[in-house]
Protein backbone atom coordinates (compact mmCIF):
# COMPACT_ATOMS: atom_id res chain seq x y z
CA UNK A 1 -38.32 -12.02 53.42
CA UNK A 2 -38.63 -10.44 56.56
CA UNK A 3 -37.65 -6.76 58.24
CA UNK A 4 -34.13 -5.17 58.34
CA UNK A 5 -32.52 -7.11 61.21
CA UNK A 6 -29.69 -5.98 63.18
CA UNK A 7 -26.68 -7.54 64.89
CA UNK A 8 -24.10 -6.31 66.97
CA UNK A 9 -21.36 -8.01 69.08
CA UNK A 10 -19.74 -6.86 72.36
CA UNK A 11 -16.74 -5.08 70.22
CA UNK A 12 -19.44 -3.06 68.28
CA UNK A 13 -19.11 -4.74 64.85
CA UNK A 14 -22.28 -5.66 63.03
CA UNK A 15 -24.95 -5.02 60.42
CA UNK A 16 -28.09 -4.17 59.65
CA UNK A 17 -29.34 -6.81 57.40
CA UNK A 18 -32.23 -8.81 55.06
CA UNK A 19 -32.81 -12.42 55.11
CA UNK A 20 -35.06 -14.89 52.93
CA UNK A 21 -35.26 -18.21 55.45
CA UNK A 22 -31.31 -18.87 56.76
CA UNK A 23 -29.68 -16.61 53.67
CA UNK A 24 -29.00 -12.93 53.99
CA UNK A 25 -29.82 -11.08 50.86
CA UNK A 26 -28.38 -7.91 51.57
CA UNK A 27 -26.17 -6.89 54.41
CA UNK A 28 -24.89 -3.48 55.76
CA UNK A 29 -21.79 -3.91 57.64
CA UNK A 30 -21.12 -1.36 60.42
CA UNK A 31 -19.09 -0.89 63.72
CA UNK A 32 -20.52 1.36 66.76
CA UNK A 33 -18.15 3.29 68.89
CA UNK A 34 -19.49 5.60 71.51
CA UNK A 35 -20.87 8.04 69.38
CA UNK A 36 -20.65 7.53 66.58
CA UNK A 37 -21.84 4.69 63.47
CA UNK A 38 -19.49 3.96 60.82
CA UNK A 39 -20.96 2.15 57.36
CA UNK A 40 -18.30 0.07 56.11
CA UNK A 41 -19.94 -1.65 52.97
CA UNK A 42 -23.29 -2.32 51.67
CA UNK A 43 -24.17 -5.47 49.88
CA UNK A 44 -26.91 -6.65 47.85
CA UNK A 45 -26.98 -10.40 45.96
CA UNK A 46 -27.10 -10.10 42.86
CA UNK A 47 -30.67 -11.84 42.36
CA UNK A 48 -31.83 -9.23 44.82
CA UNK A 49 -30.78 -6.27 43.00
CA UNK A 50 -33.64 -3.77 41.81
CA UNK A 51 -36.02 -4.08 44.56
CA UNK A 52 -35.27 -0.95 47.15
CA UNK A 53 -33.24 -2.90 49.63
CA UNK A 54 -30.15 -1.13 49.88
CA UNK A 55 -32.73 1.57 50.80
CA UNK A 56 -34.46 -0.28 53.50
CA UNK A 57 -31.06 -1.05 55.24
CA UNK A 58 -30.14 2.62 54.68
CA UNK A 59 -33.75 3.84 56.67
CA UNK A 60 -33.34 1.51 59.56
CA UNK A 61 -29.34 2.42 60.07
CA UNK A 62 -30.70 6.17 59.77
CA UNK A 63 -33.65 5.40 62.04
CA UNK A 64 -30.76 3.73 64.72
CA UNK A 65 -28.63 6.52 64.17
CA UNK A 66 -31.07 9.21 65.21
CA UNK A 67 -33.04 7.19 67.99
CA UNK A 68 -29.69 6.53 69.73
CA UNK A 69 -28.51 10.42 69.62
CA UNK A 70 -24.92 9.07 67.60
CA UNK A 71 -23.34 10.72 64.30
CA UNK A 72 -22.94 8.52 61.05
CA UNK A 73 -19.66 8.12 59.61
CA UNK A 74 -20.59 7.31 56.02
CA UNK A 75 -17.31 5.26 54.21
CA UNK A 76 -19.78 2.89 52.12
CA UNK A 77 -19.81 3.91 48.87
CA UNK A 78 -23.69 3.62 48.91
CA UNK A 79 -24.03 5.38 52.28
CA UNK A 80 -21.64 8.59 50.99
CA UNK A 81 -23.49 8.81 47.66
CA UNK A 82 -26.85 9.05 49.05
CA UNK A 83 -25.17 11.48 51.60
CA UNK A 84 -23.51 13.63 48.86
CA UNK A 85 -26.90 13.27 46.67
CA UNK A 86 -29.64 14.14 49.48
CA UNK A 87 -27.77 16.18 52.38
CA UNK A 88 -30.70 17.12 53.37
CA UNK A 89 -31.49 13.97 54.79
CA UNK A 90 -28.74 13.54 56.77
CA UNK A 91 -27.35 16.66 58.35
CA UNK A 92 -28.41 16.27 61.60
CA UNK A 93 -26.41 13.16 61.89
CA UNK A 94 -23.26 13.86 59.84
């Protein structure tokens, strides 16, 4: 397994993402606009579950979101619990 990756296109869709060899193992899809990130959906196979890397995804988008100066638009379920759970973490970029 190697560190979160990330992809974007021209458009601004992507993801942040995890891969063992060719297969993702857990993807966050996003789109950027021109200030601001929206999280669509986070995604974790299911013989991946358990071992932090929803979390990892969620630290480098956070990381991105902060180093480029943008706001987070959190509609992932994952992304708006942690949100709701630890605002703390995240005001700045809300």
């Amino acid at each position: 397994m190697s560190n979160v990756q990330f992809t974007k296109d021209e458009k601004g869709n992507g993801s942040f993402y995890l891969a063992n060899g060719d297969k993702r193992i857990a993807e966050m899809v996003i789109h950027e606009g021109s200030n601001h990130l929206t999280v669509y959906h986070t995604e974790v196979q299911p013989e991946e579950e358990g071992k932090g890397l929803a979390k990892q995804l969620l630290e480098a988008m956070v990381g991105y979101v902060r180093e480029h100066g943008i706001k987070l638009i959190p509609l992932c379920a994952y992304v708006a619990a942690q949100v709701k759970r630890h605002p703390e973490n995240f005001s700045d970029i809300l």
